[in-house]
C-alpha atoms as a PDB file:
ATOM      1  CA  UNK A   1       0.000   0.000   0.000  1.00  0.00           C
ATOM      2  CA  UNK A   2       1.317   2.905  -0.826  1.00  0.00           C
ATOM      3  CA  UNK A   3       1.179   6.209   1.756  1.00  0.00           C
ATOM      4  CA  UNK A   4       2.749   9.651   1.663  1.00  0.00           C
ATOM      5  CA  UNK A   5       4.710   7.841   4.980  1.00  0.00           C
ATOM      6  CA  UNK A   6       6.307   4.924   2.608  1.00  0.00           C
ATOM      7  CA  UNK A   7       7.221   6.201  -1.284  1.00  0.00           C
ATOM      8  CA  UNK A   8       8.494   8.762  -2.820  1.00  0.00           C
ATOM      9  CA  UNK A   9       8.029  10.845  -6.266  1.00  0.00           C
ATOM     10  CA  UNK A  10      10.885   8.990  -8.752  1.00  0.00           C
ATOM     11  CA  UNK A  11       9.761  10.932 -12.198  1.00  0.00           C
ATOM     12  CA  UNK A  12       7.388  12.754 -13.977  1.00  0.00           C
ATOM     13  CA  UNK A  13       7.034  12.402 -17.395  1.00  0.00           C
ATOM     14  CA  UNK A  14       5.038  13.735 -20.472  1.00  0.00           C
ATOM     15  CA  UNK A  15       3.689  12.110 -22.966  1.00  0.00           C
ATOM     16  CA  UNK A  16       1.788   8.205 -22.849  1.00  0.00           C
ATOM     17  CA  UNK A  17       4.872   6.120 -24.652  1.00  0.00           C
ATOM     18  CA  UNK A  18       7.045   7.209 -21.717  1.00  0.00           C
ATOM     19  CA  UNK A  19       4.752   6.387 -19.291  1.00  0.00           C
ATOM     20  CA  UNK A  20       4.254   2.816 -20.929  1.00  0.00           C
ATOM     21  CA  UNK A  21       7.758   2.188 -21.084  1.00  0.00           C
ATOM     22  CA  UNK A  22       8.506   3.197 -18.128  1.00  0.00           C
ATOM     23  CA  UNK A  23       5.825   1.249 -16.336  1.00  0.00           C
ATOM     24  CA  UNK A  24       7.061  -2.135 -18.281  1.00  0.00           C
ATOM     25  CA  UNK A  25      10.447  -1.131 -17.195  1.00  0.00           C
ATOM     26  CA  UNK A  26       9.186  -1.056 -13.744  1.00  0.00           C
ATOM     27  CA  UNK A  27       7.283  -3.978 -13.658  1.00  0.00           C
ATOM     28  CA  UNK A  28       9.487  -5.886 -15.177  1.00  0.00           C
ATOM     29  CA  UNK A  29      12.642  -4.968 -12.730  1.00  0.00           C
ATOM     30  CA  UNK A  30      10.269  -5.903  -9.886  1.00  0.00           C
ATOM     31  CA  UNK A  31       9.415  -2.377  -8.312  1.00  0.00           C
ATOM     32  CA  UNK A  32       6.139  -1.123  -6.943  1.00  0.00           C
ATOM     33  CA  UNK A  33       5.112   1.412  -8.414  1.00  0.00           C
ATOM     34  CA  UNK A  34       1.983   3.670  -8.616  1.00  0.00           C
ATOM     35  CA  UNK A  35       1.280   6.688 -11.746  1.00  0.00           C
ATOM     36  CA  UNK A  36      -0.968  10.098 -10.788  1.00  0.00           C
ATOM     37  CA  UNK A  37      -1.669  11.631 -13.904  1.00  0.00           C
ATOM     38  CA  UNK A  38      -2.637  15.435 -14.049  1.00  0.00           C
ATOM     39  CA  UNK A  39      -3.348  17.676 -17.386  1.00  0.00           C
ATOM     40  CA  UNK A  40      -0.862  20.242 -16.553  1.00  0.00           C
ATOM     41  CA  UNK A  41      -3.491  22.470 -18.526  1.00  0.00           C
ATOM     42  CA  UNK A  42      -6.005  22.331 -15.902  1.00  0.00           C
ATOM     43  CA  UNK A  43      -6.690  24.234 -13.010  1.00  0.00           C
ATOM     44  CA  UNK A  44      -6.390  22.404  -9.834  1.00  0.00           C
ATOM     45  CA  UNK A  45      -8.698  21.044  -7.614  1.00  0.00           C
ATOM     46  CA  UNK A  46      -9.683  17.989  -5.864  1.00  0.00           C
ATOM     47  CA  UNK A  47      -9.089  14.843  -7.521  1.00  0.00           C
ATOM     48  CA  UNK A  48      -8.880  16.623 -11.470  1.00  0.00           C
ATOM     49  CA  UNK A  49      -8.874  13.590 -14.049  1.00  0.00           C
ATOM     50  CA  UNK A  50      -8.420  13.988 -17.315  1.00  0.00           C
ATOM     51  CA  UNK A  51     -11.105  12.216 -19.415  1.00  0.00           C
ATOM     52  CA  UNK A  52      -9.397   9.539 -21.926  1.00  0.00           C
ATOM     53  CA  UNK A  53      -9.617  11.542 -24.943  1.00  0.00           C
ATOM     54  CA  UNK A  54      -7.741  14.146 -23.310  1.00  0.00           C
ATOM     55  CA  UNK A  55      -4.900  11.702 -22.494  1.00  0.00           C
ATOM     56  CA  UNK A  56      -4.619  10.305 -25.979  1.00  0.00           C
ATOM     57  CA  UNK A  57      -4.514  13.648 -27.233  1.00  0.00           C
ATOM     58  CA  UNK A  58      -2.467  16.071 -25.403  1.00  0.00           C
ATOM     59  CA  UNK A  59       0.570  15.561 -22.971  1.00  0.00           C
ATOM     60  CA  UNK A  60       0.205  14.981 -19.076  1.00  0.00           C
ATOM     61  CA  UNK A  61       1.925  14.621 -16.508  1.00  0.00           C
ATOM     62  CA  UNK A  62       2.498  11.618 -15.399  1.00  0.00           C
ATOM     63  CA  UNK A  63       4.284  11.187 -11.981  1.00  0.00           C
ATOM     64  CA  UNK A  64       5.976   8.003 -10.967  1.00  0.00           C
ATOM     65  CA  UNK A  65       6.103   7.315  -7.317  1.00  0.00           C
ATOM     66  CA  UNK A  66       7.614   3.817  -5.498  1.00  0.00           C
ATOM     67  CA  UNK A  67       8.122   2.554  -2.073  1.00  0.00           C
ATOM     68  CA  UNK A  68      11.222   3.705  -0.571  1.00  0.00           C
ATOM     69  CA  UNK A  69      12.600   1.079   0.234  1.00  0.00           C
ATOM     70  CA  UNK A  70      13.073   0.455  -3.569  1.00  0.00           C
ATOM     71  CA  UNK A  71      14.145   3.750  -4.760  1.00  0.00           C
ATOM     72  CA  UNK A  72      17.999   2.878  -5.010  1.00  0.00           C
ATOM     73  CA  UNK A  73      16.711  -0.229  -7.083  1.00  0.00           C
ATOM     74  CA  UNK A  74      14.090   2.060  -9.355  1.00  0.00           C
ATOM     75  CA  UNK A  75      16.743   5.098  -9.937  1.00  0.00           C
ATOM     76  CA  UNK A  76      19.074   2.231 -11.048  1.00  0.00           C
ATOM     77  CA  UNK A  77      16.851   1.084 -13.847  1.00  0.00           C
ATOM     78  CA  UNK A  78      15.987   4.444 -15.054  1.00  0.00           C
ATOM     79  CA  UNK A  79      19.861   5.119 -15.563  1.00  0.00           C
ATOM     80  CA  UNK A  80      20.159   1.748 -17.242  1.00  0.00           C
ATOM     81  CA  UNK A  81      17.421   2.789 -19.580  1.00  0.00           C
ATOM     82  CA  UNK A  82      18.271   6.376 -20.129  1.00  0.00           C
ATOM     83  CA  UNK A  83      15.410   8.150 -18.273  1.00  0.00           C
ATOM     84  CA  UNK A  84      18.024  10.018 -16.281  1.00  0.00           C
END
């Protein structure tokens, strides 16, 4: 389960590809993970989601948040893989 008490933000990215591959990447090196995706376009308020023609169509922002116990593990694939 993930709390504000037990993960942290890894990376935000734009557009849906990244967020797929980075997801598979995820998955596939075996770390939790969880996405919150926000039109940067939109005002804020509580709980704003972006209908799904919205996220086909324009870029969000999709942030990337794991435990912390697997961070070190997480920002180790994302180096492999050229995120950062």
């Amino acid at each position: 389960m993930f709390t504000s008490f037990n993960s942290v933000e890894l990376i935000t990215v734009s557009s849906l590809e990244e967020q797929t591959k980075l997801r598979n990447l995820l998955t596939h090196g075996g770390v939790e993970h969880m996405v919150s995706v926000k039109d940067p376009h939109q005002t804020s308020g509580f709980f704003p989601v972006p209908d799904p023609e919205t996220m086909m169509t324009q870029s969000m922002a999709y942030t990337f948040y794991v435990h912390k116990k697997q961070l070190q593990q997480a920002v180790s694939l994302l180096e492999q893989e050229g995120f950062i």
